[in-house]
PDBML (XML) file of the C-alpha atoms, coordinates in Angstrom:
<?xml version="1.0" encoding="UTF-8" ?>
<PDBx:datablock datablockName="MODEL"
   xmlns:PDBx="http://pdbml.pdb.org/schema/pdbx-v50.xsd"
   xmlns:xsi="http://www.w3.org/2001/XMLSchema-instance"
   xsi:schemaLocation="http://pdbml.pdb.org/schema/pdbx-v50.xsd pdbx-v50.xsd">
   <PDBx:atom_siteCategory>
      <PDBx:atom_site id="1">
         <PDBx:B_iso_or_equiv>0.00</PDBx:B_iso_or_equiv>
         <PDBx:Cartn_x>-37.742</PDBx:Cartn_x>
         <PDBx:Cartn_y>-47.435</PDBx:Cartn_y>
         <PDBx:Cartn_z>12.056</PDBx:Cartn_z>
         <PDBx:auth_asym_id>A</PDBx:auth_asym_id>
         <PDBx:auth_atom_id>CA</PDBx:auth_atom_id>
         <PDBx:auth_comp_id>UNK</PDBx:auth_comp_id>
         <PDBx:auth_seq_id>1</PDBx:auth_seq_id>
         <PDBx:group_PDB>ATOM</PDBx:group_PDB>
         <PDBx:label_alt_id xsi:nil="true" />
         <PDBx:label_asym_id>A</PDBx:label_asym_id>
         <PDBx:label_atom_id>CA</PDBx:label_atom_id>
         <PDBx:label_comp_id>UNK</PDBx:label_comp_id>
         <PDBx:label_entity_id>1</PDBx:label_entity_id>
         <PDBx:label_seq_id>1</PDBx:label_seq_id>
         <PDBx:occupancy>1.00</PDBx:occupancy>
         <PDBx:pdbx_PDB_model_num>1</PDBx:pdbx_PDB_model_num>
         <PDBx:type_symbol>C</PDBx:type_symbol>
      </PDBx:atom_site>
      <PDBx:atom_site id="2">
         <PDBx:B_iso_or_equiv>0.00</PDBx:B_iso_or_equiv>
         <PDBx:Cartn_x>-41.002</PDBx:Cartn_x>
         <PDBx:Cartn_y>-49.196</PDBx:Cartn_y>
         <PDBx:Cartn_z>12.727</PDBx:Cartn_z>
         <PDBx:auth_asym_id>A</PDBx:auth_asym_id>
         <PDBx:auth_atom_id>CA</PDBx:auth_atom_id>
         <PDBx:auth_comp_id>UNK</PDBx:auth_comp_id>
         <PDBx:auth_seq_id>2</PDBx:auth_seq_id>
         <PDBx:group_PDB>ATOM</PDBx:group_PDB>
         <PDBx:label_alt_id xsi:nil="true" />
         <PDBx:label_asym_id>A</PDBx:label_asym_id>
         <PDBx:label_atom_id>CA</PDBx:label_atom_id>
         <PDBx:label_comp_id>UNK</PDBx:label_comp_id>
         <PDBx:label_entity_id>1</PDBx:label_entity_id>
         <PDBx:label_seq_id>2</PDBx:label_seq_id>
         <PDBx:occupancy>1.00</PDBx:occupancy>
         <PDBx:pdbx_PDB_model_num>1</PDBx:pdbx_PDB_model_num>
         <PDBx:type_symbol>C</PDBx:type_symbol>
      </PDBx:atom_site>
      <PDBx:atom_site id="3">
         <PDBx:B_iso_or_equiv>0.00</PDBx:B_iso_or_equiv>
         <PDBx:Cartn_x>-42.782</PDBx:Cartn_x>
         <PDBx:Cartn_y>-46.760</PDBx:Cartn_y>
         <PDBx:Cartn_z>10.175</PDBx:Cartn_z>
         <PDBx:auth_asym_id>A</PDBx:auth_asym_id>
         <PDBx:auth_atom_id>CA</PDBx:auth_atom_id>
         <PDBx:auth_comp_id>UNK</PDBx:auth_comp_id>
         <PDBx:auth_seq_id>3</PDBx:auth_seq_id>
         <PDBx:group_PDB>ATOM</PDBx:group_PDB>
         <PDBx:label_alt_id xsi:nil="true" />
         <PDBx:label_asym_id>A</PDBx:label_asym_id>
         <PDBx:label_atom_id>CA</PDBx:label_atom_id>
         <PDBx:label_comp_id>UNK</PDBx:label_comp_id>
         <PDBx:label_entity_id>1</PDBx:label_entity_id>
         <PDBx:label_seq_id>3</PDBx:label_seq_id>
         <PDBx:occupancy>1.00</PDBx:occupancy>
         <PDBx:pdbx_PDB_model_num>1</PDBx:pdbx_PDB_model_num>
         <PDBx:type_symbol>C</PDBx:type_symbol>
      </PDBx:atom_site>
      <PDBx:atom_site id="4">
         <PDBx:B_iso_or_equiv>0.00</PDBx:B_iso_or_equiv>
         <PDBx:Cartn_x>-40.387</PDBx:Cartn_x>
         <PDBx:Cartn_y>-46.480</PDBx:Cartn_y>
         <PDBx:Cartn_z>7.168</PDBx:Cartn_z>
         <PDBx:auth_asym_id>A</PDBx:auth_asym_id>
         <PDBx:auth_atom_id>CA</PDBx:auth_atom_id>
         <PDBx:auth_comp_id>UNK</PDBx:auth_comp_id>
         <PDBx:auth_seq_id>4</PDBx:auth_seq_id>
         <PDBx:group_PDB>ATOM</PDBx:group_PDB>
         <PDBx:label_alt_id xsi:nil="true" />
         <PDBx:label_asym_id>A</PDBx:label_asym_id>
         <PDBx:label_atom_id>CA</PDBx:label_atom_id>
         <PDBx:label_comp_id>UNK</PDBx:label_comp_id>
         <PDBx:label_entity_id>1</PDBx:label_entity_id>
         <PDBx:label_seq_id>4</PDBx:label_seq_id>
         <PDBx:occupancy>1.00</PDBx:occupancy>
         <PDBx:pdbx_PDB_model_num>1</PDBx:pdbx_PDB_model_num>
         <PDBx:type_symbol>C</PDBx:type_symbol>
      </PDBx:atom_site>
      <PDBx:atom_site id="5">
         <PDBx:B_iso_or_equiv>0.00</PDBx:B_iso_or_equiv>
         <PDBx:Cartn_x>-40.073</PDBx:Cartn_x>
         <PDBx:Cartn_y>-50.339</PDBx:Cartn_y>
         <PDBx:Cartn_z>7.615</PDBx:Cartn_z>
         <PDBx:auth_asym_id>A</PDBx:auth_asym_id>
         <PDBx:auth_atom_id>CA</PDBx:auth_atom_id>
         <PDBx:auth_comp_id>UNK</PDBx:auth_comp_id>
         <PDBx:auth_seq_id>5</PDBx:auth_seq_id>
         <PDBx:group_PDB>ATOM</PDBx:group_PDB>
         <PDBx:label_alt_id xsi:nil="true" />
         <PDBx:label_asym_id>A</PDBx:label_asym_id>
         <PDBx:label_atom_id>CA</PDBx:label_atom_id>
         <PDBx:label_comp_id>UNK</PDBx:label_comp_id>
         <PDBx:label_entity_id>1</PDBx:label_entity_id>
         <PDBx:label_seq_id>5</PDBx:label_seq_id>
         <PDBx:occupancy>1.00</PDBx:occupancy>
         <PDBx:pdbx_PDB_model_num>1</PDBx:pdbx_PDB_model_num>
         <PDBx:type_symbol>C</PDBx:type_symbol>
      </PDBx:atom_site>
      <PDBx:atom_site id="6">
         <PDBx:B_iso_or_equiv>0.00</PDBx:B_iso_or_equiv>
         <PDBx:Cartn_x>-44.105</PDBx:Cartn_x>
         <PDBx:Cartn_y>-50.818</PDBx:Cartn_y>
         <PDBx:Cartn_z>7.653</PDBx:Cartn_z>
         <PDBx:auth_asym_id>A</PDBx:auth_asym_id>
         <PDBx:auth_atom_id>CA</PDBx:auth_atom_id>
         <PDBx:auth_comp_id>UNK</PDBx:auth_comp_id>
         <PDBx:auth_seq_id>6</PDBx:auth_seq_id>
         <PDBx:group_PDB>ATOM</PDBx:group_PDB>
         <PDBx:label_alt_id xsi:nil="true" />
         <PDBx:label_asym_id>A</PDBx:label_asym_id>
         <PDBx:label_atom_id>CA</PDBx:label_atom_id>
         <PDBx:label_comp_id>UNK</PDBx:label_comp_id>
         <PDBx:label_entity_id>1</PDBx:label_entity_id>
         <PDBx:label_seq_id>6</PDBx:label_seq_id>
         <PDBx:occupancy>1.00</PDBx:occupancy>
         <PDBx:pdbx_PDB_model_num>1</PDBx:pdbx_PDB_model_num>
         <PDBx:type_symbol>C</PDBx:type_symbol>
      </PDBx:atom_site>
      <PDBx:atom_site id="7">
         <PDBx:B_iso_or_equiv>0.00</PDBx:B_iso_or_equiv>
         <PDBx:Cartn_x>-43.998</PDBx:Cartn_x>
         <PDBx:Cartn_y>-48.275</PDBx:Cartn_y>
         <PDBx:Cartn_z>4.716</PDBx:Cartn_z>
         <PDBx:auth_asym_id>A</PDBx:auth_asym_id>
         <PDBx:auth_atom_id>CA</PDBx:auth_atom_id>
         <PDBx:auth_comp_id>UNK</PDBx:auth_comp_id>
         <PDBx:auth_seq_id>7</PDBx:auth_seq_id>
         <PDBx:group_PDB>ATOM</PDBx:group_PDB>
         <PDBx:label_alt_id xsi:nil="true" />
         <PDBx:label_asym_id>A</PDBx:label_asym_id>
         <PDBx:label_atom_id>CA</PDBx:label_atom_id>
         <PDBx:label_comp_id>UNK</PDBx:label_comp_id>
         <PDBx:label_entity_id>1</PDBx:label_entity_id>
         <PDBx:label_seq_id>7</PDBx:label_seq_id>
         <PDBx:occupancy>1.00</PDBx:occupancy>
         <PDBx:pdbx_PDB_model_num>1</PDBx:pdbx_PDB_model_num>
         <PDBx:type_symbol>C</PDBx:type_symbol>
      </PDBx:atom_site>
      <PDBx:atom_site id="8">
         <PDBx:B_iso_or_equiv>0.00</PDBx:B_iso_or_equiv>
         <PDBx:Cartn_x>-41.000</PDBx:Cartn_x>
         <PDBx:Cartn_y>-50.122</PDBx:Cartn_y>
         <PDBx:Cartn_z>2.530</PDBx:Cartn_z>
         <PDBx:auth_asym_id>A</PDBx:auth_asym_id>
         <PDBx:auth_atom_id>CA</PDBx:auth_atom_id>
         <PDBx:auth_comp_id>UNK</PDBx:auth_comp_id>
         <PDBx:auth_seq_id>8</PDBx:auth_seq_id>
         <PDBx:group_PDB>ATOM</PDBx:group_PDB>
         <PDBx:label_alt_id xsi:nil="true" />
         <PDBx:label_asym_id>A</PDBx:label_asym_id>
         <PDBx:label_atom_id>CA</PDBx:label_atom_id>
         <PDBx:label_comp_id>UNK</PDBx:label_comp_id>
         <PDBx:label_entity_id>1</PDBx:label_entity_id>
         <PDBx:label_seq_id>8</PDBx:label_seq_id>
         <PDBx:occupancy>1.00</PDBx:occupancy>
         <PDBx:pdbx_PDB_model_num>1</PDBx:pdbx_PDB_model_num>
         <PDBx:type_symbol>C</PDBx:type_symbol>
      </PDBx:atom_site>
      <PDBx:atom_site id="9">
         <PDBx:B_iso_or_equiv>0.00</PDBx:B_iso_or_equiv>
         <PDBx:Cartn_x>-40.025</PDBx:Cartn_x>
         <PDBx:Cartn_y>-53.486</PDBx:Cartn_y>
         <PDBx:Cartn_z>3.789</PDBx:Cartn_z>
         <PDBx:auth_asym_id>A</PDBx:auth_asym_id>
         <PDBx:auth_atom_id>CA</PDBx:auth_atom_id>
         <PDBx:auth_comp_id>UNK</PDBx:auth_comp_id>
         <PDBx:auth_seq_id>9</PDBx:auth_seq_id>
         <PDBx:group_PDB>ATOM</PDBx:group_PDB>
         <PDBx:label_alt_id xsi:nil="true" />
         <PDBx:label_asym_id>A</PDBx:label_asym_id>
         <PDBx:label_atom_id>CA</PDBx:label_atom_id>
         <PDBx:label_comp_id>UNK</PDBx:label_comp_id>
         <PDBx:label_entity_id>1</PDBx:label_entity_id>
         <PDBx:label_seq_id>9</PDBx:label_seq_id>
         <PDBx:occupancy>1.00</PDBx:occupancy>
         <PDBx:pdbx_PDB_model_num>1</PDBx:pdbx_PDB_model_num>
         <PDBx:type_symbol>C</PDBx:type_symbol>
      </PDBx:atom_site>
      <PDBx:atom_site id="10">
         <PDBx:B_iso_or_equiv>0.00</PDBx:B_iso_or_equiv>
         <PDBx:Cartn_x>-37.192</PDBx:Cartn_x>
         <PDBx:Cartn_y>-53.604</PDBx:Cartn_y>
         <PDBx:Cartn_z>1.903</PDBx:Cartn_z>
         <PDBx:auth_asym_id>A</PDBx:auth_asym_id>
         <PDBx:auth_atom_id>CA</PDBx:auth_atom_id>
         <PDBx:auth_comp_id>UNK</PDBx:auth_comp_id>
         <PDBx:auth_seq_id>10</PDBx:auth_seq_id>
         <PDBx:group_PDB>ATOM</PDBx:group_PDB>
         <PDBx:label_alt_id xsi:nil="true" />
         <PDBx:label_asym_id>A</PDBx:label_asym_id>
         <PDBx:label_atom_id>CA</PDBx:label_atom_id>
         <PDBx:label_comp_id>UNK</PDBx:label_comp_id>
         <PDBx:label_entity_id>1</PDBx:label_entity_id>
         <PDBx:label_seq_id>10</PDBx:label_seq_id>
         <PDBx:occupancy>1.00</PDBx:occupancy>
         <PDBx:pdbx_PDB_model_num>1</PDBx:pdbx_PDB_model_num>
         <PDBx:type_symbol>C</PDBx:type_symbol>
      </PDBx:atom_site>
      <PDBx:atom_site id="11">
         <PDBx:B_iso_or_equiv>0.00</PDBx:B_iso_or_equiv>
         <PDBx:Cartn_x>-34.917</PDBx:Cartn_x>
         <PDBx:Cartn_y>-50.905</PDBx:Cartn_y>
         <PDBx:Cartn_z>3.482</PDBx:Cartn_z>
         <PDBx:auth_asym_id>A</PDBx:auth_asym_id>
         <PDBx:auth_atom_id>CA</PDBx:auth_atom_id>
         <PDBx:auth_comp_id>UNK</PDBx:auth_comp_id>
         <PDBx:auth_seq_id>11</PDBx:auth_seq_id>
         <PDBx:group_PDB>ATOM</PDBx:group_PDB>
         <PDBx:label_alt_id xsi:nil="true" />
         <PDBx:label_asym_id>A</PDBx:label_asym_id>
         <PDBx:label_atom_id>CA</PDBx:label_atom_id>
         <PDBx:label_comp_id>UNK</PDBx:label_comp_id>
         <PDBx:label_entity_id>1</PDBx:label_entity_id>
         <PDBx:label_seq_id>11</PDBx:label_seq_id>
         <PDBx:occupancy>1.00</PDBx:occupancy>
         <PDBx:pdbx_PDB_model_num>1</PDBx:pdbx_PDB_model_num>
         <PDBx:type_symbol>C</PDBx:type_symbol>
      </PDBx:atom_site>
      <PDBx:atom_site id="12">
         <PDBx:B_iso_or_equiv>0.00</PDBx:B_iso_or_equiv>
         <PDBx:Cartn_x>-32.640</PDBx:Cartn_x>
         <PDBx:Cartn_y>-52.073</PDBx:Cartn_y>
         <PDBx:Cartn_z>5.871</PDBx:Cartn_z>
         <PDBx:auth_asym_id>A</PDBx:auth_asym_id>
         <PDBx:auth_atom_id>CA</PDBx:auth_atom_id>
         <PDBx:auth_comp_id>UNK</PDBx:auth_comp_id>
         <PDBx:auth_seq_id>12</PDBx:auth_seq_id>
         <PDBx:group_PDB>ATOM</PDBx:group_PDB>
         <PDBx:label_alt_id xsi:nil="true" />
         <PDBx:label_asym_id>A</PDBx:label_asym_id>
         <PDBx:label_atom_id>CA</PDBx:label_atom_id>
         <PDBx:label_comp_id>UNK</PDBx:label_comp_id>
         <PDBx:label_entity_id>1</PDBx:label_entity_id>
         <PDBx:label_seq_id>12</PDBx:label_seq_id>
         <PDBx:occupancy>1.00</PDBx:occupancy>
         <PDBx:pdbx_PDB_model_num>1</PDBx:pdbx_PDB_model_num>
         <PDBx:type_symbol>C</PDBx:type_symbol>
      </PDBx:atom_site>
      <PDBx:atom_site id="13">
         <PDBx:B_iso_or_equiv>0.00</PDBx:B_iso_or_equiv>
         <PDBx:Cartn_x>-30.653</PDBx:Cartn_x>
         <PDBx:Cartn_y>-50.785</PDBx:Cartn_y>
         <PDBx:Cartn_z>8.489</PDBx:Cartn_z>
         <PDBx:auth_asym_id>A</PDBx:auth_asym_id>
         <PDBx:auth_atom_id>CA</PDBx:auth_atom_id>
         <PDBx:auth_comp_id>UNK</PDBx:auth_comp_id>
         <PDBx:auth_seq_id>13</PDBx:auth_seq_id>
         <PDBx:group_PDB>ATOM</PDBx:group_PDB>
         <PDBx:label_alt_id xsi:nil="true" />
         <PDBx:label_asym_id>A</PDBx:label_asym_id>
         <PDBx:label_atom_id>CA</PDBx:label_atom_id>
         <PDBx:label_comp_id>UNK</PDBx:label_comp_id>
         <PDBx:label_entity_id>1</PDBx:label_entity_id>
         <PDBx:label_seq_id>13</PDBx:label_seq_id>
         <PDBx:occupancy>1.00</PDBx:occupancy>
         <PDBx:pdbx_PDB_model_num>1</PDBx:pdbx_PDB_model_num>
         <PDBx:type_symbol>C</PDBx:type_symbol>
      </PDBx:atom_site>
      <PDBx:atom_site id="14">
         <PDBx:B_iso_or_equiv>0.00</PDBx:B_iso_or_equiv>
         <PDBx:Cartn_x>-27.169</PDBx:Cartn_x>
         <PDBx:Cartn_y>-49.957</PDBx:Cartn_y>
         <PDBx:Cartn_z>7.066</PDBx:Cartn_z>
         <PDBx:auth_asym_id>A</PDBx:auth_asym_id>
         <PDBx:auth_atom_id>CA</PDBx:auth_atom_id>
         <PDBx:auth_comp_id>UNK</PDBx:auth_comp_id>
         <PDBx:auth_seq_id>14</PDBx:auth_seq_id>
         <PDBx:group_PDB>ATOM</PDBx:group_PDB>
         <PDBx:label_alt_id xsi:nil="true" />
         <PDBx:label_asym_id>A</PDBx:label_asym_id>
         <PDBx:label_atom_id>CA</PDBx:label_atom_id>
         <PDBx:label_comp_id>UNK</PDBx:label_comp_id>
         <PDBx:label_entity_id>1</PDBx:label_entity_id>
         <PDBx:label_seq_id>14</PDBx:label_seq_id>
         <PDBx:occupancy>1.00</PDBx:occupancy>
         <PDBx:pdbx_PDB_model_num>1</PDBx:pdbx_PDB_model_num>
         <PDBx:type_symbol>C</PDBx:type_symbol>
      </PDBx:atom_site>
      <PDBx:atom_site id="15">
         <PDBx:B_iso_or_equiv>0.00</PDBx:B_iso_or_equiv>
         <PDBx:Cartn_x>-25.591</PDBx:Cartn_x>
         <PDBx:Cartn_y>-48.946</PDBx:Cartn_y>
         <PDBx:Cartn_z>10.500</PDBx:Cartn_z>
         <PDBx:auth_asym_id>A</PDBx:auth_asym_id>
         <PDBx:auth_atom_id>CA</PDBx:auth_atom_id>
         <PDBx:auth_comp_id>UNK</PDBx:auth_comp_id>
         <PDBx:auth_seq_id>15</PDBx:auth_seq_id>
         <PDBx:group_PDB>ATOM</PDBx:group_PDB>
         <PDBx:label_alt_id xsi:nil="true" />
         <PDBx:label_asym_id>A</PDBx:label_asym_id>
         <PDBx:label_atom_id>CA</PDBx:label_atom_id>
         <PDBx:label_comp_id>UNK</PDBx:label_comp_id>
         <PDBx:label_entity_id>1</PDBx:label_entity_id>
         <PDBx:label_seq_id>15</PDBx:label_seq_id>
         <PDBx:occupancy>1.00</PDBx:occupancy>
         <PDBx:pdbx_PDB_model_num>1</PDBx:pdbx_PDB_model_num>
         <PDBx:type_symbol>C</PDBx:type_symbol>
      </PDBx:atom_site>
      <PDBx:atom_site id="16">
         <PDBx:B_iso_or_equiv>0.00</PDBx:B_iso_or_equiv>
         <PDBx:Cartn_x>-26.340</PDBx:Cartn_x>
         <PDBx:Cartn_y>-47.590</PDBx:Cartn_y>
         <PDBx:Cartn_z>13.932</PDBx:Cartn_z>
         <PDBx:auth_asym_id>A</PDBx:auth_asym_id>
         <PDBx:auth_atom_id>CA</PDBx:auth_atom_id>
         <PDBx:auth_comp_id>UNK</PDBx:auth_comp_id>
         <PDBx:auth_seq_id>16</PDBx:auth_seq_id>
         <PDBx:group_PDB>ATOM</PDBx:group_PDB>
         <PDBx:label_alt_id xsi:nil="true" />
         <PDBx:label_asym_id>A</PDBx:label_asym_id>
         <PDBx:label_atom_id>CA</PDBx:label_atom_id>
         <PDBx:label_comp_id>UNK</PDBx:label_comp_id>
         <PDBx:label_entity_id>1</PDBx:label_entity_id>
         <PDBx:label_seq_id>16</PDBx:label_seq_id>
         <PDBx:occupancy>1.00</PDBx:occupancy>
         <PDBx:pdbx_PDB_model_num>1</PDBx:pdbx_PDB_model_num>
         <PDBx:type_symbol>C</PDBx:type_symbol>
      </PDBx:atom_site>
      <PDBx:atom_site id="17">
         <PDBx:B_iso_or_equiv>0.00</PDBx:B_iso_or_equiv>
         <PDBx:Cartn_x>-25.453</PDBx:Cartn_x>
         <PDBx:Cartn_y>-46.527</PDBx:Cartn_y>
         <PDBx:Cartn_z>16.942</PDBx:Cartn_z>
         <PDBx:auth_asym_id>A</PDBx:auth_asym_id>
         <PDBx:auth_atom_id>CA</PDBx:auth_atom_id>
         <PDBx:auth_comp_id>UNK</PDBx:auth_comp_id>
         <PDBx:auth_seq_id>17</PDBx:auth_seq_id>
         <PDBx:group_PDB>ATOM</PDBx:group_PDB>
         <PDBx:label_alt_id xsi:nil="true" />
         <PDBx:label_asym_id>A</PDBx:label_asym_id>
         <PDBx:label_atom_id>CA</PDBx:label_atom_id>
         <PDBx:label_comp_id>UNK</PDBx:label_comp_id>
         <PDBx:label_entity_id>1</PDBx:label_entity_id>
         <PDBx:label_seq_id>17</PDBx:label_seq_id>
         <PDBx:occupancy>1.00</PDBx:occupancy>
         <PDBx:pdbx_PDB_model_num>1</PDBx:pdbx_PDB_model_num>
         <PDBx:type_symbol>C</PDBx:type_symbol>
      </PDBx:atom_site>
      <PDBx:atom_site id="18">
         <PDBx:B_iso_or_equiv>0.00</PDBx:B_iso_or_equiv>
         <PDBx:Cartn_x>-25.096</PDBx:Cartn_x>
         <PDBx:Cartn_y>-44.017</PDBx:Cartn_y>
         <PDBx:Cartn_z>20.059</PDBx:Cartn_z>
         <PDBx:auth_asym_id>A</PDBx:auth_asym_id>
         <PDBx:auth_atom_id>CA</PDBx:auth_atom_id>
         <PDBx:auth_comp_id>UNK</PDBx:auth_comp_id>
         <PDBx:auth_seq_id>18</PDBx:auth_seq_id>
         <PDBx:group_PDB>ATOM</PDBx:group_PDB>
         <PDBx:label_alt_id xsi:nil="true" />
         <PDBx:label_asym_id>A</PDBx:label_asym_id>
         <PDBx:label_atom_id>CA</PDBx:label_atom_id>
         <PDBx:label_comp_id>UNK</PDBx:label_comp_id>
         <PDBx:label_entity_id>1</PDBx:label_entity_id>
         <PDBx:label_seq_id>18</PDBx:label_seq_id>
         <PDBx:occupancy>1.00</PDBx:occupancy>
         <PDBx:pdbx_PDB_model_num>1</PDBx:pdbx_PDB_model_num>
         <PDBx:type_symbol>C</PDBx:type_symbol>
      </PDBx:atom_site>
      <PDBx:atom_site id="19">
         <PDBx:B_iso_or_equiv>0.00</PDBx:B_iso_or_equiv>
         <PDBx:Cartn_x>-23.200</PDBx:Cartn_x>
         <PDBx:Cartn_y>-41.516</PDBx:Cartn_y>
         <PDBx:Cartn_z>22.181</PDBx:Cartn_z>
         <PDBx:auth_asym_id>A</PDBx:auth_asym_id>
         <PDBx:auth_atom_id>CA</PDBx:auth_atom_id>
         <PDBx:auth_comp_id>UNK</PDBx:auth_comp_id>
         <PDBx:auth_seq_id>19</PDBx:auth_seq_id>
         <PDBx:group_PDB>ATOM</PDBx:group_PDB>
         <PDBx:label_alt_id xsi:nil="true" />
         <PDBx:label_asym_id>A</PDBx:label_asym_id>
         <PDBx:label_atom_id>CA</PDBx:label_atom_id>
         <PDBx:label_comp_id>UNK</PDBx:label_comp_id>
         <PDBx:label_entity_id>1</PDBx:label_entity_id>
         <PDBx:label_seq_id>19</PDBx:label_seq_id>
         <PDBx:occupancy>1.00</PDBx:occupancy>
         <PDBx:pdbx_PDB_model_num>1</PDBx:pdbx_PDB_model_num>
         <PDBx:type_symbol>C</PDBx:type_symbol>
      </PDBx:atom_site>
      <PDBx:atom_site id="20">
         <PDBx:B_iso_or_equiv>0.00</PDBx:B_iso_or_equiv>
         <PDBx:Cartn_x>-23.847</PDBx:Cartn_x>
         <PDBx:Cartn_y>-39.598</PDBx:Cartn_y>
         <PDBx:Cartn_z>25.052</PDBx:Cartn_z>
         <PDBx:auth_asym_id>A</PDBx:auth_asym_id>
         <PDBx:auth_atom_id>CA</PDBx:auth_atom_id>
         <PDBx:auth_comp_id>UNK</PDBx:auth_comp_id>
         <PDBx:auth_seq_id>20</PDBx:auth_seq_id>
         <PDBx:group_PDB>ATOM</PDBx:group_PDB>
         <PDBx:label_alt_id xsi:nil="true" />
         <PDBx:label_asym_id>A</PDBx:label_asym_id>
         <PDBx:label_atom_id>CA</PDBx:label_atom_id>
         <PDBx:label_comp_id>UNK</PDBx:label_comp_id>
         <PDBx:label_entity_id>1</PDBx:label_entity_id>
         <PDBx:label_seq_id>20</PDBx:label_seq_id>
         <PDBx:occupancy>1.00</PDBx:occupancy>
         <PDBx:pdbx_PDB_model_num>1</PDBx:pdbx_PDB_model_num>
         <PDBx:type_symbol>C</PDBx:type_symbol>
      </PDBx:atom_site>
      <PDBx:atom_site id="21">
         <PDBx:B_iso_or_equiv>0.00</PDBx:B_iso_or_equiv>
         <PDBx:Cartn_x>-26.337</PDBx:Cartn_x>
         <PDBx:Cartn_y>-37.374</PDBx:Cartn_y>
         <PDBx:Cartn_z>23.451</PDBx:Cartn_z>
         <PDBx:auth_asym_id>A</PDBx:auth_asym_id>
         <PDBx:auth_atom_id>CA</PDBx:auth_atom_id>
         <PDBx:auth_comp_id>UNK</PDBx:auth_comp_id>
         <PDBx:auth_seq_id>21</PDBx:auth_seq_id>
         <PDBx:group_PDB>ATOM</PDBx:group_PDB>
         <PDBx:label_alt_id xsi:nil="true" />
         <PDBx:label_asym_id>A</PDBx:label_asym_id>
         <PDBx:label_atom_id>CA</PDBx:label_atom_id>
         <PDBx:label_comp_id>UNK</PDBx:label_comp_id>
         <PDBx:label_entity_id>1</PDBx:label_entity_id>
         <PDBx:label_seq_id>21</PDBx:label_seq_id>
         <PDBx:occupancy>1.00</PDBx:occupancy>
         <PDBx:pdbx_PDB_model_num>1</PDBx:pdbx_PDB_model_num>
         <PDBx:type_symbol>C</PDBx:type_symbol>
      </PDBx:atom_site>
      <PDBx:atom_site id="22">
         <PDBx:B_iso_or_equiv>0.00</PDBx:B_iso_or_equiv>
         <PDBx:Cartn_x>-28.258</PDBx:Cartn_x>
         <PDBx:Cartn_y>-39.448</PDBx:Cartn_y>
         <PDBx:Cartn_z>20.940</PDBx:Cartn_z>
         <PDBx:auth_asym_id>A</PDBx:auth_asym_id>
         <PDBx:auth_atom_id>CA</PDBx:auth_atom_id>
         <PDBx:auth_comp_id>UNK</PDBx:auth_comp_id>
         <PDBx:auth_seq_id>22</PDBx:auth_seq_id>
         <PDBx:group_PDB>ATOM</PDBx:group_PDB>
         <PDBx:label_alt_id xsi:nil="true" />
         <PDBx:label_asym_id>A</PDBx:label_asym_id>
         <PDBx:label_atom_id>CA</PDBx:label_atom_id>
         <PDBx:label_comp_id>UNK</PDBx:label_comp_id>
         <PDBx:label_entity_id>1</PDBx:label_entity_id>
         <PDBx:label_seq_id>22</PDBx:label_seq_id>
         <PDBx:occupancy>1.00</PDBx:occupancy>
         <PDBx:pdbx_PDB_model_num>1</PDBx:pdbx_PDB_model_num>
         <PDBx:type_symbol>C</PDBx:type_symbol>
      </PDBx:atom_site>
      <PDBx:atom_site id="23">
         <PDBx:B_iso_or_equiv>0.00</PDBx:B_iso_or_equiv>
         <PDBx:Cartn_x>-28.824</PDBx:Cartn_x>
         <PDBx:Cartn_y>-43.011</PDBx:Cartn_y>
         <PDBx:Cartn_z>19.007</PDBx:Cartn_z>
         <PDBx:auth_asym_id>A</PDBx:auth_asym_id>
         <PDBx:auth_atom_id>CA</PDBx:auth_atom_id>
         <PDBx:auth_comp_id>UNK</PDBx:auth_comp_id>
         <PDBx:auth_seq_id>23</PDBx:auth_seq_id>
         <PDBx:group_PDB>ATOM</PDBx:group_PDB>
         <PDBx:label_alt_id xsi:nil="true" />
         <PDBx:label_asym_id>A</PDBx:label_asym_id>
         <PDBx:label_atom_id>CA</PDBx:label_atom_id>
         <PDBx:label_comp_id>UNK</PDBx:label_comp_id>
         <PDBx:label_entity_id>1</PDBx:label_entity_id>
         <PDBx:label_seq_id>23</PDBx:label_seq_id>
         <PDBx:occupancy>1.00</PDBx:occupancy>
         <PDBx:pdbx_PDB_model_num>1</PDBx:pdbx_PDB_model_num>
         <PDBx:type_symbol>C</PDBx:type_symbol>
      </PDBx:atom_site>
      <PDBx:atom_site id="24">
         <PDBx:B_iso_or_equiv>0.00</PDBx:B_iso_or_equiv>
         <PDBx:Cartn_x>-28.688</PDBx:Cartn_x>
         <PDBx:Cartn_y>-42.850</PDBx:Cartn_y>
         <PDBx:Cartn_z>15.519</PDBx:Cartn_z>
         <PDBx:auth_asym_id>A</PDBx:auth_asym_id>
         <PDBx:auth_atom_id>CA</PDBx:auth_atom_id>
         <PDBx:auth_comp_id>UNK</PDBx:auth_comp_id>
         <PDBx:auth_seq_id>24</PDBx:auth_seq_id>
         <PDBx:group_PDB>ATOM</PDBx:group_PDB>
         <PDBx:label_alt_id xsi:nil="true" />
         <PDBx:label_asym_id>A</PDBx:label_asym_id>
         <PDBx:label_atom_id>CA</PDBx:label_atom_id>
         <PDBx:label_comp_id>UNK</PDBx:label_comp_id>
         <PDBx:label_entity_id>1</PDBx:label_entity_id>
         <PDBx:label_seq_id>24</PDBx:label_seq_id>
         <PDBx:occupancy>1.00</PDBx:occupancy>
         <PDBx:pdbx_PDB_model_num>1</PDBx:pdbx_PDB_model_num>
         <PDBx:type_symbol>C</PDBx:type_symbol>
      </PDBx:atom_site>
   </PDBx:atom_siteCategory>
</PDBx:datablock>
């Protein structure tokens, strides 16, 4: 997130979450 957000500072996070395998 850090990365694409350094990259383009305009894209946003549009959802997320986890489970018991993996955040997303």
């Amino acid at each position: 997130i850090a990365f694409l957000q350094a990259a383009m500072p305009d894209f946003s996070i549009r959802g997320e979450g986890s489970n018991e395998e993996r955040a997303w």
